[in-house]
PDB file of N, CA and C in Angstrom:
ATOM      1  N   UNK A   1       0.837  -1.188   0.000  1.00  0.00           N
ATOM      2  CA  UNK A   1       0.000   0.000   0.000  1.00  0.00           C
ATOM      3  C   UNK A   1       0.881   1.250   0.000  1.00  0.00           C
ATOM      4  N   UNK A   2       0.867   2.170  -0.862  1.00  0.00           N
ATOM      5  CA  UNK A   2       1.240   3.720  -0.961  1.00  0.00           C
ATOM      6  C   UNK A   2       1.069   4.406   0.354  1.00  0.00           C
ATOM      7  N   UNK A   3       2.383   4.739   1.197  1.00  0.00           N
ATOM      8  CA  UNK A   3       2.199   5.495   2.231  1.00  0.00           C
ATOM      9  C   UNK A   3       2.423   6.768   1.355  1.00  0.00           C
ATOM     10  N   UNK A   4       1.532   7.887   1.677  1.00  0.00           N
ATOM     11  CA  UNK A   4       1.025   9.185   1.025  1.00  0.00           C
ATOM     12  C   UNK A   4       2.242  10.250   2.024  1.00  0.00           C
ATOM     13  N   UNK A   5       2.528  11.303   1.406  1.00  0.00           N
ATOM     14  CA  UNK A   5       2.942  12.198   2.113  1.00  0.00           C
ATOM     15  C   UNK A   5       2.444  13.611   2.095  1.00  0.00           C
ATOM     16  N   UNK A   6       2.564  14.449   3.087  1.00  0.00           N
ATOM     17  CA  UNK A   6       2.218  15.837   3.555  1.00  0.00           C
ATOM     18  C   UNK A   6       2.090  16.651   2.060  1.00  0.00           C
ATOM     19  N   UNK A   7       2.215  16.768   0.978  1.00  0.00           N
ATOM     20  CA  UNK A   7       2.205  17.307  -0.198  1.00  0.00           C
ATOM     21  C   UNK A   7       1.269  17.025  -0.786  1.00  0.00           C
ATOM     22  N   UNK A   8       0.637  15.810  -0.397  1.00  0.00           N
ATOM     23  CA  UNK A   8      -0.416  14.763  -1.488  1.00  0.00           C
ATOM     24  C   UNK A   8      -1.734  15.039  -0.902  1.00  0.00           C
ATOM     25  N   UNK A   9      -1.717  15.587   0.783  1.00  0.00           N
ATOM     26  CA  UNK A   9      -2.931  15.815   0.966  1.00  0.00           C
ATOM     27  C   UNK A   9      -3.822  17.517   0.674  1.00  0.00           C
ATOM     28  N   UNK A  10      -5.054  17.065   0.515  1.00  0.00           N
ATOM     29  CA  UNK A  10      -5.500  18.520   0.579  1.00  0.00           C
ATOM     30  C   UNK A  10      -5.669  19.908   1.661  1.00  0.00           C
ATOM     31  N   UNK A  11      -5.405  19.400   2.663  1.00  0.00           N
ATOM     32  CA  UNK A  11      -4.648  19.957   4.082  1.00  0.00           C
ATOM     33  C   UNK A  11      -3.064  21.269   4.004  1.00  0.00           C
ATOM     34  N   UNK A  12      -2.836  20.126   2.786  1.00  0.00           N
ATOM     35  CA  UNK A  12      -1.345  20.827   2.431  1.00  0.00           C
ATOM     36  C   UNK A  12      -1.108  22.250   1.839  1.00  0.00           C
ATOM     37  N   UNK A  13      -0.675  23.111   2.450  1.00  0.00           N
ATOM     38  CA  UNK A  13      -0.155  24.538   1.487  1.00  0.00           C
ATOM     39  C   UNK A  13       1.146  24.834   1.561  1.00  0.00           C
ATOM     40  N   UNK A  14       1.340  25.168  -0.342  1.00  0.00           N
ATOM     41  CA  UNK A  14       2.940  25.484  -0.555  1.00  0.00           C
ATOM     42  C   UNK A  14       3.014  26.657  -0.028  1.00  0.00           C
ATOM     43  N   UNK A  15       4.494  26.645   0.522  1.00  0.00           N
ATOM     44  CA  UNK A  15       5.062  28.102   1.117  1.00  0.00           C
ATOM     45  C   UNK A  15       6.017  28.506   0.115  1.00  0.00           C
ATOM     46  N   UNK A  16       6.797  27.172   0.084  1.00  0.00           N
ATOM     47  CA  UNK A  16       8.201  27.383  -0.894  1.00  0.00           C
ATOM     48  C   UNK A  16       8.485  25.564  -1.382  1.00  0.00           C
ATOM     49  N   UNK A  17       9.434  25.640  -2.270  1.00  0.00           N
ATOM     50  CA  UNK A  17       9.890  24.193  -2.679  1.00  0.00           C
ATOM     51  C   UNK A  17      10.618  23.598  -1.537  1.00  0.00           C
ATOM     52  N   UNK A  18      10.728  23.627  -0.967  1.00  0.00           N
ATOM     53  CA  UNK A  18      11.163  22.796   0.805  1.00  0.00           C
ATOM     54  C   UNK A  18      10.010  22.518   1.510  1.00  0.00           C
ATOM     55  N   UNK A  19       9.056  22.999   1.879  1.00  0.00           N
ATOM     56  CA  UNK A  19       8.035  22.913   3.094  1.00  0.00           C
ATOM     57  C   UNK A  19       6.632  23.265   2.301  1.00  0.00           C
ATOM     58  N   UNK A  20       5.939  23.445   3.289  1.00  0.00           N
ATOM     59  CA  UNK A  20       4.568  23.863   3.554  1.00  0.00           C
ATOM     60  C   UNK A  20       3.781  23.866   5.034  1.00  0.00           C
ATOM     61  N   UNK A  21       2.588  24.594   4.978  1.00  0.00           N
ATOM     62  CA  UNK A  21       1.905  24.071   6.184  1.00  0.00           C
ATOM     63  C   UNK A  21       0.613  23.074   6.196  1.00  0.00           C
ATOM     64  N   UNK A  22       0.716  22.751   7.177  1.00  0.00           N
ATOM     65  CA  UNK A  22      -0.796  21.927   7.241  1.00  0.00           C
ATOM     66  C   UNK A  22      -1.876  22.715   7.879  1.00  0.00           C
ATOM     67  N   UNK A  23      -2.894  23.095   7.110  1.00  0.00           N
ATOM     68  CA  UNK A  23      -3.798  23.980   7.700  1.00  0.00           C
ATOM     69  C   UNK A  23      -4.584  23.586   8.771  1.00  0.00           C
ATOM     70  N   UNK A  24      -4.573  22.298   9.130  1.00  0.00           N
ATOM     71  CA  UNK A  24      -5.254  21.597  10.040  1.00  0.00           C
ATOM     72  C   UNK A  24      -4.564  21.742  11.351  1.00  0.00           C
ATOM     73  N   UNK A  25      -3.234  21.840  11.361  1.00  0.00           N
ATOM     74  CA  UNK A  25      -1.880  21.852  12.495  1.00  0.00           C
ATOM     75  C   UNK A  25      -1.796  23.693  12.579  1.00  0.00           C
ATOM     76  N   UNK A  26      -1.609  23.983  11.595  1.00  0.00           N
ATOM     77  CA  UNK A  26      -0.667  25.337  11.378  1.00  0.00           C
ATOM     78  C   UNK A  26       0.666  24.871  11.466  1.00  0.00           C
ATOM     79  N   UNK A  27       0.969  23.841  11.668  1.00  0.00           N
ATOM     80  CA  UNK A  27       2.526  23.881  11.648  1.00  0.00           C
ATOM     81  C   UNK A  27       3.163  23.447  10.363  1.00  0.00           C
ATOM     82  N   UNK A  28       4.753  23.966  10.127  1.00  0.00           N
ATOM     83  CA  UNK A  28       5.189  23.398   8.915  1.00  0.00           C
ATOM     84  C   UNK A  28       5.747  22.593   8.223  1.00  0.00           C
ATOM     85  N   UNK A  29       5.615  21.764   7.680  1.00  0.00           N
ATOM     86  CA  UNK A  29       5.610  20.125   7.499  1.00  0.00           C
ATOM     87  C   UNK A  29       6.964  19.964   5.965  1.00  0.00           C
ATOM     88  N   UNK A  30       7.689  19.586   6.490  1.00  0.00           N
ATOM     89  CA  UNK A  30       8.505  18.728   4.974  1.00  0.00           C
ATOM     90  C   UNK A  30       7.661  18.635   3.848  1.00  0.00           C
ATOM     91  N   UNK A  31       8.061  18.610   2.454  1.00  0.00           N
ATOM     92  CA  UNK A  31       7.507  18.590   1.562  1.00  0.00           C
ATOM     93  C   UNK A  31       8.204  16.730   0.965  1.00  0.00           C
ATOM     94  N   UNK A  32       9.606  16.456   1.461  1.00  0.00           N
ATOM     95  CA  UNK A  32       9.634  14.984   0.903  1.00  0.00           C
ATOM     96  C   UNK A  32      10.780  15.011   2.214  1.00  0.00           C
ATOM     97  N   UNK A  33      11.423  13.730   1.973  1.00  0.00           N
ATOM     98  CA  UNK A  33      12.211  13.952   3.340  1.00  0.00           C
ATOM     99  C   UNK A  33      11.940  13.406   4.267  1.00  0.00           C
ATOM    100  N   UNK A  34      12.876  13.266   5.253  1.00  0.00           N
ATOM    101  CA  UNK A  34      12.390  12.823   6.928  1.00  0.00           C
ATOM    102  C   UNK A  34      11.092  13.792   7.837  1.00  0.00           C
ATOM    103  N   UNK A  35      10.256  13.125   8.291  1.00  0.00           N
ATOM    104  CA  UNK A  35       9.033  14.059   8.582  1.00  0.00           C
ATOM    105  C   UNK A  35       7.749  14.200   7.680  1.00  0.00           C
ATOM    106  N   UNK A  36       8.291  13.890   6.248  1.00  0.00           N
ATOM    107  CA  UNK A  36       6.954  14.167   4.963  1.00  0.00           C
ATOM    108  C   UNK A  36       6.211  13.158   4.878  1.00  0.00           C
ATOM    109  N   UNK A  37       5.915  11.988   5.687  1.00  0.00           N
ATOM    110  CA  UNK A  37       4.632  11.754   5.753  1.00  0.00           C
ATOM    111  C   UNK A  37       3.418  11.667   6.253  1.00  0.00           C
ATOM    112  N   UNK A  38       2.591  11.521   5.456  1.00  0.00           N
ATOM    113  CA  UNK A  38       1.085  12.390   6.080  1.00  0.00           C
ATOM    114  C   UNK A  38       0.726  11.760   7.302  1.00  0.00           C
ATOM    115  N   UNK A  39       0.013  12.416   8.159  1.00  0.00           N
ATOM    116  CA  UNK A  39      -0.491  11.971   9.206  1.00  0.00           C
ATOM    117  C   UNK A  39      -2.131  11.387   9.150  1.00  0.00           C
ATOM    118  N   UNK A  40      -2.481  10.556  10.107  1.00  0.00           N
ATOM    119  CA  UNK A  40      -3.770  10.130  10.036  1.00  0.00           C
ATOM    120  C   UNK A  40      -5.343  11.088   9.764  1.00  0.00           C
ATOM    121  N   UNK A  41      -5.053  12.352   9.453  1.00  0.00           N
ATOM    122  CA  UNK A  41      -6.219  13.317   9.288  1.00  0.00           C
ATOM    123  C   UNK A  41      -5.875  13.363   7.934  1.00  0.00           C
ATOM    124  N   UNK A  42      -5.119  12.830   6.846  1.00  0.00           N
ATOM    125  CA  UNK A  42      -4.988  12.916   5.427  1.00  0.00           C
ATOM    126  C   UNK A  42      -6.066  12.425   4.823  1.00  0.00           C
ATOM    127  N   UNK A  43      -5.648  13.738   3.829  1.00  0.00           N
ATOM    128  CA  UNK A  43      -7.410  13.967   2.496  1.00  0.00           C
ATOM    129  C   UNK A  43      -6.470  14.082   1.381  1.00  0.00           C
ATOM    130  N   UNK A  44      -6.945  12.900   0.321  1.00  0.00           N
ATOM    131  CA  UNK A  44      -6.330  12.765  -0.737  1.00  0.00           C
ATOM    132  C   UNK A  44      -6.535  14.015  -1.736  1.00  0.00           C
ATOM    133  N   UNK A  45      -5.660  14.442  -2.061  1.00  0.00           N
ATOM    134  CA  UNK A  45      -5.733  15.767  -3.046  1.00  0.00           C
ATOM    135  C   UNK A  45      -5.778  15.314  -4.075  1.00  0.00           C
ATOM    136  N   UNK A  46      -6.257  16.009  -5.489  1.00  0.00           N
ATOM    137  CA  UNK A  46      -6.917  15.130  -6.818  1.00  0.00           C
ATOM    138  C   UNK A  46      -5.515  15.381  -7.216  1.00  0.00           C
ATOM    139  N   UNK A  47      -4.630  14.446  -7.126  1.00  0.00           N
ATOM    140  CA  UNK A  47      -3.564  14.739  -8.844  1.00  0.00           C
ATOM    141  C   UNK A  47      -3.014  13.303  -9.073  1.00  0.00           C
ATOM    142  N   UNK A  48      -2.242  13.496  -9.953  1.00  0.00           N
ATOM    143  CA  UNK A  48      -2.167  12.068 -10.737  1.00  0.00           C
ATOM    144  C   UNK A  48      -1.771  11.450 -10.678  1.00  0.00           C
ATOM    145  N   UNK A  49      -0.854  11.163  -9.713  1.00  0.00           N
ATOM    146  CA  UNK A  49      -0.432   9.757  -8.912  1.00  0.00           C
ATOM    147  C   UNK A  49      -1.645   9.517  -8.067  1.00  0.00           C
ATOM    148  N   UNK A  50      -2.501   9.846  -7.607  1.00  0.00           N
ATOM    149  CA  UNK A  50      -3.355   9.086  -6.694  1.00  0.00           C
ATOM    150  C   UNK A  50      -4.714   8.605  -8.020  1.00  0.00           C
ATOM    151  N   UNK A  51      -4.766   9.041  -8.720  1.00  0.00           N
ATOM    152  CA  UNK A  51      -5.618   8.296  -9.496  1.00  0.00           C
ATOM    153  C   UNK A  51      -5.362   7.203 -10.776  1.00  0.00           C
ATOM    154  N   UNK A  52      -6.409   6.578 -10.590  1.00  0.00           N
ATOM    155  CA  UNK A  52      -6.251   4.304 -10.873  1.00  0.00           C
ATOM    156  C   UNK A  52      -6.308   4.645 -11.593  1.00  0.00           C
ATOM    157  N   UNK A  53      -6.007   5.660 -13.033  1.00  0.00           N
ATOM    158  CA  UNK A  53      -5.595   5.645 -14.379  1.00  0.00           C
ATOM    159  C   UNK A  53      -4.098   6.113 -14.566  1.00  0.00           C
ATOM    160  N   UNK A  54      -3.626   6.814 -13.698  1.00  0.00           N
ATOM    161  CA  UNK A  54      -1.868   7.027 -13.547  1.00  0.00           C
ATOM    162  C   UNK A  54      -1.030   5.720 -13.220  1.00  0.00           C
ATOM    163  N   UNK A  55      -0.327   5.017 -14.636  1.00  0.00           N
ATOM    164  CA  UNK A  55       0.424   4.076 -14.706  1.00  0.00           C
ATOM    165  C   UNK A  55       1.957   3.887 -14.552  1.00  0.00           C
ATOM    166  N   UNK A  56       2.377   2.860 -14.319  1.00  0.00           N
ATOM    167  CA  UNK A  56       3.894   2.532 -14.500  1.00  0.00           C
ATOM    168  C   UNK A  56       4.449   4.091 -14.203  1.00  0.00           C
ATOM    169  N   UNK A  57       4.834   4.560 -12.866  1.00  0.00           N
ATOM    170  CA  UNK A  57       5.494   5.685 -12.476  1.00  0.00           C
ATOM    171  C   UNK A  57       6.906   5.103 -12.647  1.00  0.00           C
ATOM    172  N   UNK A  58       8.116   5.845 -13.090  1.00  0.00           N
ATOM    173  CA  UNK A  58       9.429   6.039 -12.917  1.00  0.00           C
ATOM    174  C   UNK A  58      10.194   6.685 -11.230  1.00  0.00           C
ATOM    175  N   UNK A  59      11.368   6.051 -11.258  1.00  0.00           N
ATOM    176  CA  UNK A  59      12.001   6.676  -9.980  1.00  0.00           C
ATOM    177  C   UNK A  59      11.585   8.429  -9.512  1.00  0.00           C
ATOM    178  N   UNK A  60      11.328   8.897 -10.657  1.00  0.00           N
ATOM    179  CA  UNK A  60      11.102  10.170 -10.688  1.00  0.00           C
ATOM    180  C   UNK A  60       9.861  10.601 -10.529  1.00  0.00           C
ATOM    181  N   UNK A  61       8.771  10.118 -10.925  1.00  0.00           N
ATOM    182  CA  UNK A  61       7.429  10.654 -10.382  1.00  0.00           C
ATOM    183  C   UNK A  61       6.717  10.511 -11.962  1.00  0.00           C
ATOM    184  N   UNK A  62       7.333  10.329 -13.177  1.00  0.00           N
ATOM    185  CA  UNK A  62       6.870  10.405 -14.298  1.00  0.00           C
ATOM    186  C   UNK A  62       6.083   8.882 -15.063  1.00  0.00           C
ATOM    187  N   UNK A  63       5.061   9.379 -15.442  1.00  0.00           N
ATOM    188  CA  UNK A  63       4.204   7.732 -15.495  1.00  0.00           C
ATOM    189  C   UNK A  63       3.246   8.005 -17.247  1.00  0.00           C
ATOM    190  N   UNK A  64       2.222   7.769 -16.858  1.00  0.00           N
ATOM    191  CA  UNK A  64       0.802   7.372 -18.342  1.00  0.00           C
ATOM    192  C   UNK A  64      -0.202   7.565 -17.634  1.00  0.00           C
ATOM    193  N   UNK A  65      -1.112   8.382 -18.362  1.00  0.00           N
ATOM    194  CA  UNK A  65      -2.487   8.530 -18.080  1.00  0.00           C
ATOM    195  C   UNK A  65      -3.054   7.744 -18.739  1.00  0.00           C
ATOM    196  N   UNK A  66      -4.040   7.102 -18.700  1.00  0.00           N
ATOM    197  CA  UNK A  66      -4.692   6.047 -19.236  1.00  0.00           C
ATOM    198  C   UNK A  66      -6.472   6.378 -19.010  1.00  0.00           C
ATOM    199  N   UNK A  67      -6.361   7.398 -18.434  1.00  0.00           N
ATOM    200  CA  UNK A  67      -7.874   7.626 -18.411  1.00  0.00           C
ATOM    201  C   UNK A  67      -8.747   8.490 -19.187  1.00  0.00           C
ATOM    202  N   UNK A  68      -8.078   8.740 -20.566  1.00  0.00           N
ATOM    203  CA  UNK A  68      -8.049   9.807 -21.318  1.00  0.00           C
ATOM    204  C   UNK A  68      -8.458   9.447 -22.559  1.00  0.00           C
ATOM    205  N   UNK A  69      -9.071   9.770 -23.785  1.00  0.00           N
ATOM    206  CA  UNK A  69      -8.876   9.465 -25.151  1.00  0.00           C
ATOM    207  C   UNK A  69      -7.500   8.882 -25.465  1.00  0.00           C
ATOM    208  N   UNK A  70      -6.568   9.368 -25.109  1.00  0.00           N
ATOM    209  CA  UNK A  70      -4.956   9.197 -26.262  1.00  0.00           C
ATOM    210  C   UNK A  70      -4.277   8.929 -24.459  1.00  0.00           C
ATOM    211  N   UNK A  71      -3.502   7.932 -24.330  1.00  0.00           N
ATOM    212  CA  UNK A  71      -2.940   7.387 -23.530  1.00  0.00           C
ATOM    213  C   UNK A  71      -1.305   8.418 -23.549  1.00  0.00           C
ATOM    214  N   UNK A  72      -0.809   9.265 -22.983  1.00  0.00           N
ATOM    215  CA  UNK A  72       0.118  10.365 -22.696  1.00  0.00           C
ATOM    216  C   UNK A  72       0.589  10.595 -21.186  1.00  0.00           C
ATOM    217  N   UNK A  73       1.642  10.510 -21.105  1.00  0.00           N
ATOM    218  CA  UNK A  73       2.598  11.345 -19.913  1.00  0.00           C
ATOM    219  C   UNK A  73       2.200  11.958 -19.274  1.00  0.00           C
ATOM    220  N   UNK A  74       2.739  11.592 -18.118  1.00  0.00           N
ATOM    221  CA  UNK A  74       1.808  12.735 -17.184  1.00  0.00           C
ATOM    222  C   UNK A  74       2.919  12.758 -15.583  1.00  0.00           C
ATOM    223  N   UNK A  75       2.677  13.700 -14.716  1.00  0.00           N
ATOM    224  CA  UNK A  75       3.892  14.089 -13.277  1.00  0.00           C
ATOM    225  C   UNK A  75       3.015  13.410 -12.257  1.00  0.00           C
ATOM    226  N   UNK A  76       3.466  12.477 -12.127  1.00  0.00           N
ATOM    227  CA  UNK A  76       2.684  12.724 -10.249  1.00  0.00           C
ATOM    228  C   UNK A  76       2.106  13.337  -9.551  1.00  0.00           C
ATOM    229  N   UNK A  77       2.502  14.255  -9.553  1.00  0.00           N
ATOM    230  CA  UNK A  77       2.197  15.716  -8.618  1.00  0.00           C
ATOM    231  C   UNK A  77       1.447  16.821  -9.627  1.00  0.00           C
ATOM    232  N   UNK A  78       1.359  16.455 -10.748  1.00  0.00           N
ATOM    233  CA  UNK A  78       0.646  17.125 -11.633  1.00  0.00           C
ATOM    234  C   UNK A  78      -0.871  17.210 -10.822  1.00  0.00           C
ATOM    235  N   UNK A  79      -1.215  18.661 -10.625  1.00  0.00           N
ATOM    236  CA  UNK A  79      -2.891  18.595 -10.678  1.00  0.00           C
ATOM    237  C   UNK A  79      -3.744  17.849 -11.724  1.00  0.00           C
ATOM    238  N   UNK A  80      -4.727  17.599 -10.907  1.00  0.00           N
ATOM    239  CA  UNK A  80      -6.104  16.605 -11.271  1.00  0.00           C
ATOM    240  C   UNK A  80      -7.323  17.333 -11.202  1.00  0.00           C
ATOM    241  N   UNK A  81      -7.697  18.599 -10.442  1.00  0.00           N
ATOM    242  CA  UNK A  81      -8.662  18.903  -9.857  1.00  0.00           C
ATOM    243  C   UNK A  81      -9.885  18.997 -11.025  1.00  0.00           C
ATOM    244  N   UNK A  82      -9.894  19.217 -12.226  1.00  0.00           N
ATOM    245  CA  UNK A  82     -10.611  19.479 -13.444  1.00  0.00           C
ATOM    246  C   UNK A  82     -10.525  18.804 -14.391  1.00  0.00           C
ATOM    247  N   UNK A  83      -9.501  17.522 -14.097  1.00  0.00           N
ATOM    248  CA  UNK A  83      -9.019  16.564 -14.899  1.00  0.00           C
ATOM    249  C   UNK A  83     -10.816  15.144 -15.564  1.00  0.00           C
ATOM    250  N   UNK A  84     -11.355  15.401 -16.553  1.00  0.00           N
ATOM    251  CA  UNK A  84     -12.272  14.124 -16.583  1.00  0.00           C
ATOM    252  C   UNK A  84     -11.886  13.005 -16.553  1.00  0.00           C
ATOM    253  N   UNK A  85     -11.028  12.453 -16.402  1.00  0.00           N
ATOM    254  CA  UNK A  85     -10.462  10.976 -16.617  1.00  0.00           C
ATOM    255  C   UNK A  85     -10.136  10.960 -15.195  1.00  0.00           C
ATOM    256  N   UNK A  86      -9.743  11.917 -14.503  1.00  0.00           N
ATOM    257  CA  UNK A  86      -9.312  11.681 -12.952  1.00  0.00           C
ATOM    258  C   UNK A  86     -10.804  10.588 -11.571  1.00  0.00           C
ATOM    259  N   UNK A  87      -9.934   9.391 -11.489  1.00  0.00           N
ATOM    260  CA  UNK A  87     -10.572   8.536 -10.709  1.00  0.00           C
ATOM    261  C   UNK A  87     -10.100   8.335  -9.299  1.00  0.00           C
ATOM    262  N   UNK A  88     -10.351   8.442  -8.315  1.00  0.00           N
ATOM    263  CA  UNK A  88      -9.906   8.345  -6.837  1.00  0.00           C
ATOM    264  C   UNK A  88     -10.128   6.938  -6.817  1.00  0.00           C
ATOM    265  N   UNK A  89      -8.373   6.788  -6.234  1.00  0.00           N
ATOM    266  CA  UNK A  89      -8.148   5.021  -6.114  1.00  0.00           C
ATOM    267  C   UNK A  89      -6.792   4.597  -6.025  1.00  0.00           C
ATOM    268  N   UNK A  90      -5.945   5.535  -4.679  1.00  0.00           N
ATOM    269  CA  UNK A  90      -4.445   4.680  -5.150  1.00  0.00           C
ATOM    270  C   UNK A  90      -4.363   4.799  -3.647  1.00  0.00           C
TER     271      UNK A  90
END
């Protein structure tokens, strides 16, 4: 099972490319790293590693959308929020 981290939830706000806060805490949380994973109040945020059409990811975060007309590339961390092919399921 995918342990999720502090970036992935919808709780999460960017400050800068190092951190963020958790609006639920106020405090400021790792973005990857020792400390970056989510805690038990995590809400899956829509992007494309968490949805069951984002395939075969690379070391890097880079994978296939498959939930789409034309099967294409896509980031992990890429937003989902307006995405139609986007399915909650990872």
């Amino acid at each position: 099972m995918k342990q999720f981290k502090h970036v992935e939830c919808k709780n999460y706000i960017h400050i800068d490319v190092d951190k963020g806060m958790c609006a639920l805490t106020k405090k400021y949380v790792p973005m990857d790293g020792d400390g970056s994973f989510a805690c038990p109040k995590f809400v899956s945020m829509p992007i494309c590693g968490n949805c069951k059409n984002f395939k075969n990811p690379d070391n890097y975060g880079m994978g296939t959308c498959h939930g789409l007309a034309k099967v294409d590339w896509a980031y992990s961390t890429c937003g989902a929020q307006g995405c139609e092919g986007y399915e909650e399921g990872k």
